[in-house]
C-alpha atoms as a PDB file:
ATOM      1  CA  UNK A   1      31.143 -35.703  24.451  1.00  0.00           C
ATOM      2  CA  UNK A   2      28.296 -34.903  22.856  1.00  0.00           C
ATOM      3  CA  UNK A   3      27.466 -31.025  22.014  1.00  0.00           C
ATOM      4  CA  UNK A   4      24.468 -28.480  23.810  1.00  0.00           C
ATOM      5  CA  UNK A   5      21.609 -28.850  20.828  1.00  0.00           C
ATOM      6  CA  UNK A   6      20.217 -24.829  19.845  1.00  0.00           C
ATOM      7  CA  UNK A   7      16.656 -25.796  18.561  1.00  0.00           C
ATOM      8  CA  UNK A   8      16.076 -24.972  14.973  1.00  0.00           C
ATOM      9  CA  UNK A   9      13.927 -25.538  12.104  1.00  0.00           C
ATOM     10  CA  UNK A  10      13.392 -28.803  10.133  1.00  0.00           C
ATOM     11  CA  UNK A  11      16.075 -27.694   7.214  1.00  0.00           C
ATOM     12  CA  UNK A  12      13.185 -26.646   3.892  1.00  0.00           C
ATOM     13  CA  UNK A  13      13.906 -27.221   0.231  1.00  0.00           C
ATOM     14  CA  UNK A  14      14.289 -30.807   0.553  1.00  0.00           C
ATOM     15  CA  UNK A  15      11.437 -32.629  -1.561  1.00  0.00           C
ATOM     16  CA  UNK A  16      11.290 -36.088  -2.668  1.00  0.00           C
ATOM     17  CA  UNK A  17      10.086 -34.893  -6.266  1.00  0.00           C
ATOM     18  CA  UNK A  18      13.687 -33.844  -6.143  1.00  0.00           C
ATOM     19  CA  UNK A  19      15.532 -37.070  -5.408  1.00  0.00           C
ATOM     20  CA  UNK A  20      17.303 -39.925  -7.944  1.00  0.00           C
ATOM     21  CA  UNK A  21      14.775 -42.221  -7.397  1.00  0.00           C
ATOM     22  CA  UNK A  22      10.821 -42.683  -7.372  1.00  0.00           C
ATOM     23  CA  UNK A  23      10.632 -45.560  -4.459  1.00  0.00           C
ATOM     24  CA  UNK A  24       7.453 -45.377  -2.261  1.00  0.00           C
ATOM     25  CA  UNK A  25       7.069 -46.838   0.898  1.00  0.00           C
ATOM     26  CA  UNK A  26       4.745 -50.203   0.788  1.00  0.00           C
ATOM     27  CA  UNK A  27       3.563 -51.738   3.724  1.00  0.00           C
ATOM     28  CA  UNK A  28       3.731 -55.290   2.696  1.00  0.00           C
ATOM     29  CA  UNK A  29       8.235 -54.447   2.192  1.00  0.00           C
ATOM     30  CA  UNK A  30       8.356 -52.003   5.149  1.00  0.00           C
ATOM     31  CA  UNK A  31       9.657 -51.789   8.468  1.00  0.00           C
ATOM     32  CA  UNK A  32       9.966 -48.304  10.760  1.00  0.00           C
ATOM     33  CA  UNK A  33      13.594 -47.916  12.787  1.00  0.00           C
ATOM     34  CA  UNK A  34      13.179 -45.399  15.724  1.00  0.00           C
ATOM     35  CA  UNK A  35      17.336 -44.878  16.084  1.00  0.00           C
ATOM     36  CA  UNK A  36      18.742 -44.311  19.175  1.00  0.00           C
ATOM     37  CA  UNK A  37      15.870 -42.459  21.315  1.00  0.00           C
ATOM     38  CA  UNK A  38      17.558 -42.682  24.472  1.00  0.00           C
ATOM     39  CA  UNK A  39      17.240 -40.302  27.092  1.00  0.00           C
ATOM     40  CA  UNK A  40      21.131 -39.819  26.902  1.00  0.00           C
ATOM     41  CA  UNK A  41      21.291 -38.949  23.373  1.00  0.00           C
ATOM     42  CA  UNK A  42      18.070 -36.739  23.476  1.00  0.00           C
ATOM     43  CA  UNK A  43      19.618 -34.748  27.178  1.00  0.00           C
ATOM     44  CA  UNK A  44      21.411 -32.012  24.666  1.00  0.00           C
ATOM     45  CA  UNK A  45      18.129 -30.845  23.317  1.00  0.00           C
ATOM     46  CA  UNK A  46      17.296 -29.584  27.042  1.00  0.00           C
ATOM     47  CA  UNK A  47      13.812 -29.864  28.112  1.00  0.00           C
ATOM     48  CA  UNK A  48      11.405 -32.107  26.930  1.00  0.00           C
ATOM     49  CA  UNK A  49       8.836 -29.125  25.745  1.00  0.00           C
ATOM     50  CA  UNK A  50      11.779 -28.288  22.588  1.00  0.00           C
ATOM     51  CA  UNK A  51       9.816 -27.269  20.007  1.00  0.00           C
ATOM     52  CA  UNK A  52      12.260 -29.340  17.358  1.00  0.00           C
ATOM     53  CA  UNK A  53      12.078 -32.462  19.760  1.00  0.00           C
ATOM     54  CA  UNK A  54       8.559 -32.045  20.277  1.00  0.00           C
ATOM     55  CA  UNK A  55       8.288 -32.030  16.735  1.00  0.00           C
ATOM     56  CA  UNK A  56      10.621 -34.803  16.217  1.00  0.00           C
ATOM     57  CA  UNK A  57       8.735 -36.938  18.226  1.00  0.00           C
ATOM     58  CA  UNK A  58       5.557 -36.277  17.423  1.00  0.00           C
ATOM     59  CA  UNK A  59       6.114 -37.376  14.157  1.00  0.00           C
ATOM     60  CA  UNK A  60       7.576 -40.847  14.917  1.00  0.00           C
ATOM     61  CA  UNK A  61       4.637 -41.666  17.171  1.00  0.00           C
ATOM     62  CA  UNK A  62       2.291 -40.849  13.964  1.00  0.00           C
ATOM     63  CA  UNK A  63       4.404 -43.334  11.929  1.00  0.00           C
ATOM     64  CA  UNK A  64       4.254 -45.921  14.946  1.00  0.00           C
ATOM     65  CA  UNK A  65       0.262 -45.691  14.667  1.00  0.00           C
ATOM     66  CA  UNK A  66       0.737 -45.925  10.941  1.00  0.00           C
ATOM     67  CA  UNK A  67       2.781 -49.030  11.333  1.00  0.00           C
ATOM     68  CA  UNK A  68       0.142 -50.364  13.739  1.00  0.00           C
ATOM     69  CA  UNK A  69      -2.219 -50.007  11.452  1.00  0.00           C
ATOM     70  CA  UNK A  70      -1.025 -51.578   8.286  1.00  0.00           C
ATOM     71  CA  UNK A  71       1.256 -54.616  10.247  1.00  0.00           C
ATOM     72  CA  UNK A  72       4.587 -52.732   9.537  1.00  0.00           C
ATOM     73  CA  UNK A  73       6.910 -54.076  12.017  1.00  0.00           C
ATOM     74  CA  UNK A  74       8.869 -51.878  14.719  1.00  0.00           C
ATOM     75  CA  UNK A  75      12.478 -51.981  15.551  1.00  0.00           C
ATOM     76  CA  UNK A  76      14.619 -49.711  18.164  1.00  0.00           C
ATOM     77  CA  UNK A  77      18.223 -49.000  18.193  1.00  0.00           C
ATOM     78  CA  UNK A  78      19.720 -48.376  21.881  1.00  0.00           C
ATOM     79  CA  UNK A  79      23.009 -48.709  23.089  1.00  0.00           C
ATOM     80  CA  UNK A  80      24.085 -50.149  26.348  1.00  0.00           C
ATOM     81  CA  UNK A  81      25.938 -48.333  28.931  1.00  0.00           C
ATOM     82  CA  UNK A  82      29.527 -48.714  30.631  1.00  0.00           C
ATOM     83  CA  UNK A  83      31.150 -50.208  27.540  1.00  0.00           C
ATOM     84  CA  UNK A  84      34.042 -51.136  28.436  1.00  0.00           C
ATOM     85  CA  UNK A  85      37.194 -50.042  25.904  1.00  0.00           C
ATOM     86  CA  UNK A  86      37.175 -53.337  23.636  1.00  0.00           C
ATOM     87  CA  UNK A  87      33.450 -52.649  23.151  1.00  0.00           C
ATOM     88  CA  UNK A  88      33.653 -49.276  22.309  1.00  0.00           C
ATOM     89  CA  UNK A  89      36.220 -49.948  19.848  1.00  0.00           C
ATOM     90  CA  UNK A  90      36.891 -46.993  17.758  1.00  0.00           C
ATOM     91  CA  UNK A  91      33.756 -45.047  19.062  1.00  0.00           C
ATOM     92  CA  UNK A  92      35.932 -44.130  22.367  1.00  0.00           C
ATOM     93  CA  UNK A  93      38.692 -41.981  20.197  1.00  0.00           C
ATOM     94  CA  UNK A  94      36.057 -40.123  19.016  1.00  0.00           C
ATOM     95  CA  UNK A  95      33.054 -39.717  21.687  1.00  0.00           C
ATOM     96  CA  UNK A  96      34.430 -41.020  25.055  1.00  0.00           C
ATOM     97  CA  UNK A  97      32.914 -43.236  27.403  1.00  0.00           C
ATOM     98  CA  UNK A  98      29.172 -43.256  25.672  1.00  0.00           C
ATOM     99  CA  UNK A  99      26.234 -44.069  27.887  1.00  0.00           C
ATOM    100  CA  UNK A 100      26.627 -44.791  31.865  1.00  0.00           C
ATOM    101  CA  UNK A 101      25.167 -47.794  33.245  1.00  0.00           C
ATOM    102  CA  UNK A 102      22.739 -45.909  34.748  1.00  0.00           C
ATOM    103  CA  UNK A 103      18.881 -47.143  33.672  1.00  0.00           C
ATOM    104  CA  UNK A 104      16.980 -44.016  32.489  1.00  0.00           C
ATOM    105  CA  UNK A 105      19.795 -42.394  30.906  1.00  0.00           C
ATOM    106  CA  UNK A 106      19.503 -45.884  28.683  1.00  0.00           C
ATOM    107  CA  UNK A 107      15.619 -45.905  28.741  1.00  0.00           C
ATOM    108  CA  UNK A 108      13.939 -45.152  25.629  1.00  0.00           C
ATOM    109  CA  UNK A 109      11.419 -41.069  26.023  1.00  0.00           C
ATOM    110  CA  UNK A 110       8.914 -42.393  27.864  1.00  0.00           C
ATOM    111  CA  UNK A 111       6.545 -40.753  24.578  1.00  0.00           C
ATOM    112  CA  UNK A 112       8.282 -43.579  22.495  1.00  0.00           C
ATOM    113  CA  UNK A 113       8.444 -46.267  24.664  1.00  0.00           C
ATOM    114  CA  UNK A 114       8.488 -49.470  22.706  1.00  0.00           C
ATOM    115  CA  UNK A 115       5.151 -51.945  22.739  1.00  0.00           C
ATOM    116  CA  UNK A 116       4.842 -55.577  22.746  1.00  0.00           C
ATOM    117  CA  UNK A 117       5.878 -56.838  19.694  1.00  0.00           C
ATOM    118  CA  UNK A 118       8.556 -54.118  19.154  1.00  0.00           C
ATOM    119  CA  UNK A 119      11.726 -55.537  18.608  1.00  0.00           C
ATOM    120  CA  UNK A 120      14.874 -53.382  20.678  1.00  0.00           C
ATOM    121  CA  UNK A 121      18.458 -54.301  19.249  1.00  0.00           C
ATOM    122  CA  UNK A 122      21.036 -53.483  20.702  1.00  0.00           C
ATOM    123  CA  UNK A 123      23.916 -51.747  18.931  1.00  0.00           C
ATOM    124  CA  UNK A 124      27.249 -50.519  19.657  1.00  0.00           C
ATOM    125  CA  UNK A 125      28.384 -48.957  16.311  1.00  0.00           C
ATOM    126  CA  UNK A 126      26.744 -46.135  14.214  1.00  0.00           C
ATOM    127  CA  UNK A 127      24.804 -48.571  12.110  1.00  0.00           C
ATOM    128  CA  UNK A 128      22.140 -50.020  12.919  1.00  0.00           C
ATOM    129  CA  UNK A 129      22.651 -53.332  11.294  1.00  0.00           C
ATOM    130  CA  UNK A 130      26.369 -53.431  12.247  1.00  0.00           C
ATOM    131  CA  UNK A 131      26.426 -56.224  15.694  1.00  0.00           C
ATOM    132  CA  UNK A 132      22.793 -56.880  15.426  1.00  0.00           C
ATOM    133  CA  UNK A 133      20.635 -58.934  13.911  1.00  0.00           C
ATOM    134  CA  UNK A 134      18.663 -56.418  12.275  1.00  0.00           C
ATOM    135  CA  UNK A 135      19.139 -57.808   8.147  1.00  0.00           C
ATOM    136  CA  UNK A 136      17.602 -61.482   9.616  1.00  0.00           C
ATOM    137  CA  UNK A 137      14.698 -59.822  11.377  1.00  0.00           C
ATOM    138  CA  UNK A 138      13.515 -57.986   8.140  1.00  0.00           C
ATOM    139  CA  UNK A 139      13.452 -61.183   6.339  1.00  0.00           C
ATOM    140  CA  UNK A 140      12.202 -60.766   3.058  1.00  0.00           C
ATOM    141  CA  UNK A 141      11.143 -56.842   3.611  1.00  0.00           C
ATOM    142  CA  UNK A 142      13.409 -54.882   1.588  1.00  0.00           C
ATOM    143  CA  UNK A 143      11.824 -51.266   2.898  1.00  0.00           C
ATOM    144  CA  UNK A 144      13.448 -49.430   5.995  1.00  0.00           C
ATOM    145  CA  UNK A 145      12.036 -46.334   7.425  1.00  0.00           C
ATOM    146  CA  UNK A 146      14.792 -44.260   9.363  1.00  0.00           C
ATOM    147  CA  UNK A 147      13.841 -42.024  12.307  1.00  0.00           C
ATOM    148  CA  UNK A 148      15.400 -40.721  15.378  1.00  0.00           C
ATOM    149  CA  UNK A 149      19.042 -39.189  16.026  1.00  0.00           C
ATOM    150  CA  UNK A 150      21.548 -38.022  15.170  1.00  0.00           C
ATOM    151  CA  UNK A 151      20.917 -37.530  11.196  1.00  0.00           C
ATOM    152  CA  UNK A 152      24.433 -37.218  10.163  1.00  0.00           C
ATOM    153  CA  UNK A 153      25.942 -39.809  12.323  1.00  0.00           C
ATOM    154  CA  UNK A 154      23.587 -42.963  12.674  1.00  0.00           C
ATOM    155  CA  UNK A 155      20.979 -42.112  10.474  1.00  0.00           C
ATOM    156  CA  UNK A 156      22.855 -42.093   7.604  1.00  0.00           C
ATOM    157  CA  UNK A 157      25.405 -44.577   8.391  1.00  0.00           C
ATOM    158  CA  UNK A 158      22.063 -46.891   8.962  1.00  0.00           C
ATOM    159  CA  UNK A 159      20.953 -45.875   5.508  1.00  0.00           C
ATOM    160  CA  UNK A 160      23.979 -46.486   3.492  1.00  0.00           C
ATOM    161  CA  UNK A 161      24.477 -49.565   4.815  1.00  0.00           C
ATOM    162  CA  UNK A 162      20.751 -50.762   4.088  1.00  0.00           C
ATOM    163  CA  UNK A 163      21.484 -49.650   0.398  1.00  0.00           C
ATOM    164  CA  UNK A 164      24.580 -51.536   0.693  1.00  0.00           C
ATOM    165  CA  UNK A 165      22.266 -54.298   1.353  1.00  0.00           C
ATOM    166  CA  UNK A 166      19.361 -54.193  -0.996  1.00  0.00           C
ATOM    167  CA  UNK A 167      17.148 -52.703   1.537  1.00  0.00           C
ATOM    168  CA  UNK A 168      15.870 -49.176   0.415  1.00  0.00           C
ATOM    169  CA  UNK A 169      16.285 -46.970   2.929  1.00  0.00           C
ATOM    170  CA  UNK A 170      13.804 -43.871   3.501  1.00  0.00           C
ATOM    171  CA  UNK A 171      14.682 -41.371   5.906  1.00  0.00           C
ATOM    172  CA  UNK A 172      12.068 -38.854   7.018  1.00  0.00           C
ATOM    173  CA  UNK A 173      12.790 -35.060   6.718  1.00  0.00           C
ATOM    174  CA  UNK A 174      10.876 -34.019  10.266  1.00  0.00           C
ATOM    175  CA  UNK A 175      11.374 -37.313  12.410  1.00  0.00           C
ATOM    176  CA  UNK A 176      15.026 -37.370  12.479  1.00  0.00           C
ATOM    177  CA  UNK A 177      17.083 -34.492  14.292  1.00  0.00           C
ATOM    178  CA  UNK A 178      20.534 -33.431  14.342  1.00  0.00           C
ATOM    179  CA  UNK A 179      23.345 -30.919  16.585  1.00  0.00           C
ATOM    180  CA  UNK A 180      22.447 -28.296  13.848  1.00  0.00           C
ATOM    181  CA  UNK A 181      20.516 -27.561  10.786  1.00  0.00           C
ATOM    182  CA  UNK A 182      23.634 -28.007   8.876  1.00  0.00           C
ATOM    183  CA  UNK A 183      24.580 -31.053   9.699  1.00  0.00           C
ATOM    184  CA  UNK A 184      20.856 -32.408   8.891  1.00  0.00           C
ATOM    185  CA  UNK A 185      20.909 -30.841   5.922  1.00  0.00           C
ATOM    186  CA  UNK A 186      24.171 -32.561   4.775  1.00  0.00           C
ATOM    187  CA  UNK A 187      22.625 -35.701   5.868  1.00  0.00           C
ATOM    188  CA  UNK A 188      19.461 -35.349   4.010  1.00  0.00           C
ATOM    189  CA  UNK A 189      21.274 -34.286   0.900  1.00  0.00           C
ATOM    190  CA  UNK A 190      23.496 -37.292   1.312  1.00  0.00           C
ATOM    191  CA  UNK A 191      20.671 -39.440   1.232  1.00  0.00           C
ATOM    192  CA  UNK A 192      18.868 -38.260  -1.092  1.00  0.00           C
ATOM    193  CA  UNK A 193      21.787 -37.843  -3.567  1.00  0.00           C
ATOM    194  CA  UNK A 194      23.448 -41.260  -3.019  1.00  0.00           C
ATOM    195  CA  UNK A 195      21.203 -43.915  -1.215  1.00  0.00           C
ATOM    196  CA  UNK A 196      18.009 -43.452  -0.655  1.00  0.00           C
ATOM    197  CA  UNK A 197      14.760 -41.348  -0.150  1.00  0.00           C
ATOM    198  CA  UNK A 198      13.976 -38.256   1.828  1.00  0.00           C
ATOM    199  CA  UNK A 199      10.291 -37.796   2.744  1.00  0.00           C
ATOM    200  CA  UNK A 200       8.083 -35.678   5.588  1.00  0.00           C
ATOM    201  CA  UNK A 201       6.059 -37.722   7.504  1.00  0.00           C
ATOM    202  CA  UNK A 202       2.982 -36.317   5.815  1.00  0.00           C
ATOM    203  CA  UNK A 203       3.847 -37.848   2.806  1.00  0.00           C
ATOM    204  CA  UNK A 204       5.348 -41.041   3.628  1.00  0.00           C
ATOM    205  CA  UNK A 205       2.102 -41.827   5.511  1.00  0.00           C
ATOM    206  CA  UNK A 206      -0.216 -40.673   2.724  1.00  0.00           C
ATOM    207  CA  UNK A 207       1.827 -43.619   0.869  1.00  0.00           C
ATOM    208  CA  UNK A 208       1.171 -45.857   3.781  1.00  0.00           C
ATOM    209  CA  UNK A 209      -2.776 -45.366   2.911  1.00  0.00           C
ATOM    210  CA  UNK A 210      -2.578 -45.394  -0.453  1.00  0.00           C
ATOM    211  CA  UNK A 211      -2.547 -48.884  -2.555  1.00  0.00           C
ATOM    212  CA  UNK A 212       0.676 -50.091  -4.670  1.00  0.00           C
ATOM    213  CA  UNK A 213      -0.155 -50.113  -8.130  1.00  0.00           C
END
């Protein structure tokens, strides 16, 4: 089951200057992941006027436009509903049941609803890769930007295993949320410590506009 969401603040003290590595985000490598957006996996938050939501949302509809702009492509992550035991696998020891069949608990926020062209994959394990043919779609772009929920659980799972693949993974501070600060702090620090980059939105779009050297 998953837990009631208390809205918070984006976790602070996280820069990129801080990180292992100097990677910046180029349009030509890129693609943006908007993970798991469901309207099941967004319910604990509460209402859709949360100010962290809100926020959370907000930002990955900038980064869509960005995308738009400079021909980065767009990929979703949603899982299915009424998985049966086998399909579940391991997920059912430690969440239950997971989505119902039931159509707008699976939809995608109506404020993120995927255009033509986006590509939707669905996935039954935390990664995003894992069951999907994610890796093939990217072809030869070696960039992925990580948004959406949870941070800890998917989000990083998604980013490790891009690492694991070549594919530097970039996870944005303020368009991923979590069941507590904590637990998107750990995530962020994860990240940024073993596998990737942390960035706000503000700057990962200013690198969006700005040239590769």
């Amino acid at each position: 089951m998953l837990p009631r969401i208390t809205p918070y603040h984006v976790p602070s003290g996280f820069t990129r200057s801080a990180g292992k590595v100097d990677w910046r985000v180029e349009p030509s490598r890129a693609a943006l992941l908007v993970h798991d957006m469901q309207n099941y996996f967004l319910a604990p938050f509460g209402t859709a006027d949360n100010a962290l939501l809100s926020k959370v949302i907000g930002n990955i509809t900038r980064l869509r436009e960005h995308a738009a702009r400079t021909g980065i492509p767009v990929f979703f992550s949603a899982q299915p509903g009424g998985q049966s035991r086998e399909e579940r696998g391991l997920l059912q020891d430690f969440w239950g049941d997971g989505p119902p069949a039931d159509p707008q608990a699976l939809a995608i926020t109506d404020a993120l609803r995927p255009a033509p062209g986006d590509v939707v994959l669905t996935k039954r394990r935390y990664s995003a890769f894992v069951g999907t043919d994610l890796a093939d779609r990217l072809g030869s772009r070696d960039q992925l930007i990580v948004t959406g929920v949870y941070a800890h659980i998917g989000i990083l799972a998604t980013a490790l295993d891009a690492f694991m693949r070549g594919i530097q993974p970039f996870v944005v501070t303020d368009a991923v949320a979590d069941f507590s600060p904590a637990h998107h702090a750990d995530a962020l620090r994860h990240v940024q410590t073993r596998c990737g980059v942390i960035s706000s939105t503000s700057d990962l779009t200013a690198d969006l506009l700005t040239p590769a050297a």
